[in-house]
Protein backbone atom coordinates (compact mmCIF):
# COMPACT_ATOMS: atom_id res chain seq x y z
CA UNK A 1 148.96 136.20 223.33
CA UNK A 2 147.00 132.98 223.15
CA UNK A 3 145.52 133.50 226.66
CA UNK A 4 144.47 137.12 225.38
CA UNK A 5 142.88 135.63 222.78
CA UNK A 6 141.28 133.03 224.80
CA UNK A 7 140.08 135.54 227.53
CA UNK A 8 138.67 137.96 224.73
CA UNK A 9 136.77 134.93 223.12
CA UNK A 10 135.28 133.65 226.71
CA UNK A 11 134.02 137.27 227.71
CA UNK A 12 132.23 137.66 224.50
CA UNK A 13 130.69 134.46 224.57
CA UNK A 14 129.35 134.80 228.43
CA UNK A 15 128.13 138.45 227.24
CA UNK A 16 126.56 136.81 223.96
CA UNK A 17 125.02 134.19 226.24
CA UNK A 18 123.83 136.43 228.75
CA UNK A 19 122.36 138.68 226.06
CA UNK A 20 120.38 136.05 223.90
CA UNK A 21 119.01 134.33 227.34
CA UNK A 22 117.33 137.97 227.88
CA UNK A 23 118.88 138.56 231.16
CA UNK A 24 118.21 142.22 232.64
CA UNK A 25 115.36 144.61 233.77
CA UNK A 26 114.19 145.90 230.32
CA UNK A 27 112.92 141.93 229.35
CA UNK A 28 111.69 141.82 233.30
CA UNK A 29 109.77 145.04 232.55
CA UNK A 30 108.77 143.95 228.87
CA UNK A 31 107.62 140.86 230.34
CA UNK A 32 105.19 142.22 232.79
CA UNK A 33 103.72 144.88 230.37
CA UNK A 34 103.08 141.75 228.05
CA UNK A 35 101.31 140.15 230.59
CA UNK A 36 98.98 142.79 232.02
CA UNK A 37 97.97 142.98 228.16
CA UNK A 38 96.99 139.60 227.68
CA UNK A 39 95.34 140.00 231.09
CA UNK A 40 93.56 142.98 229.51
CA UNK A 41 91.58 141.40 226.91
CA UNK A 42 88.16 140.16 227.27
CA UNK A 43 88.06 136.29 227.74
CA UNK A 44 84.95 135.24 225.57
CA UNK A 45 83.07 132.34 227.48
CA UNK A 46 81.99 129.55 225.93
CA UNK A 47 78.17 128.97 225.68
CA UNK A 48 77.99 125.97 227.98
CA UNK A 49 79.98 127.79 230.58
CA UNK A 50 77.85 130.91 230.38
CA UNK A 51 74.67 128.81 230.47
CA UNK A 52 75.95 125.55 232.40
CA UNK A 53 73.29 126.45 235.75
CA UNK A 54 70.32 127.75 233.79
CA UNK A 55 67.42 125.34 233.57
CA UNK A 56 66.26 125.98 230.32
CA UNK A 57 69.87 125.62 228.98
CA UNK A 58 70.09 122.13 230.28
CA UNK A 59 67.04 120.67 229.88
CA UNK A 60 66.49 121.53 226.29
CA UNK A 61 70.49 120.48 225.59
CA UNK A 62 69.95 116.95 227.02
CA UNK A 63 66.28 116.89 224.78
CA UNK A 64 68.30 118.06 222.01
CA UNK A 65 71.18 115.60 222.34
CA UNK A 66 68.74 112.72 223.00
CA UNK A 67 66.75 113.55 219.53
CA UNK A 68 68.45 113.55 215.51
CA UNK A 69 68.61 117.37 215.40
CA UNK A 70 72.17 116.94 215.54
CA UNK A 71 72.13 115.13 212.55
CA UNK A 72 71.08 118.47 210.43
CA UNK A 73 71.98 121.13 212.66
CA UNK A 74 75.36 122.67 214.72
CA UNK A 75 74.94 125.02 217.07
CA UNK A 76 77.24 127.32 214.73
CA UNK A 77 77.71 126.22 211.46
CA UNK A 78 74.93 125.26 208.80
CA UNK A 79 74.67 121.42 207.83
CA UNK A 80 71.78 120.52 206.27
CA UNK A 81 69.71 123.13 208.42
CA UNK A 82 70.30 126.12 209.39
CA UNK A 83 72.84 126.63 212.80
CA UNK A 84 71.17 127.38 215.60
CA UNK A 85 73.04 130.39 216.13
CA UNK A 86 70.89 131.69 212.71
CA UNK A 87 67.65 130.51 214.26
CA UNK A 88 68.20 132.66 217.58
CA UNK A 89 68.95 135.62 214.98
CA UNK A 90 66.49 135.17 213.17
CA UNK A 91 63.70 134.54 216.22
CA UNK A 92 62.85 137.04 219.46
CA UNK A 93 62.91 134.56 222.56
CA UNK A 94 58.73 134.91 223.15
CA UNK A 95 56.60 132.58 224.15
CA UNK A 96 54.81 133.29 220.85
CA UNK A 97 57.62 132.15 218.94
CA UNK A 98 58.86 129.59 220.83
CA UNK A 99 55.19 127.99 220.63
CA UNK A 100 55.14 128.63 216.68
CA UNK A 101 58.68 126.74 216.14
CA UNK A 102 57.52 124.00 218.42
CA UNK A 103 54.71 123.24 216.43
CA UNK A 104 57.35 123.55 212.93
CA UNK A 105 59.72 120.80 214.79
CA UNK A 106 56.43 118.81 215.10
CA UNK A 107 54.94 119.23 211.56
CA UNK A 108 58.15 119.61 209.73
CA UNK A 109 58.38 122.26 206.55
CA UNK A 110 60.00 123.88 203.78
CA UNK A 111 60.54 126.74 202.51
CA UNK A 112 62.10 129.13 205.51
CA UNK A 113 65.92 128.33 204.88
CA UNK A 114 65.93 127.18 201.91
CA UNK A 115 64.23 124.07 199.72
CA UNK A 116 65.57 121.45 201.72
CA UNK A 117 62.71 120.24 203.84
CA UNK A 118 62.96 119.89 207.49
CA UNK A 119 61.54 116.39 208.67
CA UNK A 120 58.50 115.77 210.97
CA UNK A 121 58.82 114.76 214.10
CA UNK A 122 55.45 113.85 215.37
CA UNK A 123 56.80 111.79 217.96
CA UNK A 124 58.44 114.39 220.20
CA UNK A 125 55.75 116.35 222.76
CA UNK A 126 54.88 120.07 222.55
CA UNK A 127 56.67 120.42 225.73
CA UNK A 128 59.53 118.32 224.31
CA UNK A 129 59.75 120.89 221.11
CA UNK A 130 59.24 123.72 223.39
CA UNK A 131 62.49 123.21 225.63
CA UNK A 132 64.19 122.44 222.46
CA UNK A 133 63.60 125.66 221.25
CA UNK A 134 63.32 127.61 223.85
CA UNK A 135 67.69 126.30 224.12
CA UNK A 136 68.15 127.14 220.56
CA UNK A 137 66.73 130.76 221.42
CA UNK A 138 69.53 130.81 223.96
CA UNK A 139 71.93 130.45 221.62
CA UNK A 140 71.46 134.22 220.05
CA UNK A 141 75.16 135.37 219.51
């Protein structure tokens, strides 16, 4: 009777172990249908990938990174200025543009995003504002 007992107890637990580790073609089957949906989905590329070979991308990100625009501004997320992200919203990518917010890096304002004012920068080149810009326009989501 005790070997019965002992038998019984070691066949459940190898078919409660067997069970719980998922063994068998349903999980195989689940498994793969998981798979193919998570292969499914869109993969959203990260802006310095998607950019990483363009020349206007990586000239006006080393300008940018070289200046204190990082100081006030995130590419998407508001600090003291507005994110770039906004900017590119807010602004068409034309030459027209890009040479009007040049000139507002330059001469500094207020008044556009708010009260805060926006600092001069009469140091940095038109050209220097322009690639700046010209990578913030990039950035349009």
């Amino acid at each position: 009777m005790k070997l019965n007992f002992l038998t019984t107890s070691v066949v459940v637990l190898l078919a409660g172990f067997a069970f719980s580790c998922g063994g068998g073609e349903k999980a195989a089957e689940s498994n793969t249908e998981e798979t193919a949906s998570v292969e499914a989905a869109p993969v959203e590329v990260s802006l310095e990938d998607k950019y990483k070979d363009d020349p206007v991308y990586i000239k006006g990100l080393e300008k940018v990174k070289g200046s204190d625009c990082t100081g006030c501004h995130q590419i998407e997320r508001k600090l003291i200025g507005p994110a770039y992200a906004d900017v590119a919203a807010k602004y068409e990518n034309t030459e027209a543009n890009v040479a009007m917010l040049a000139q507002k890096v330059i001469a500094g304002g207020v008044g556009v995003w708010g009260e805060i004012p926006m600092a001069a920068h009469p140091n940095l080149t038109e050209e220097d504002a322009s690639d700046m810009v010209r990578y913030i326009l990039l950035l349009r989501k």
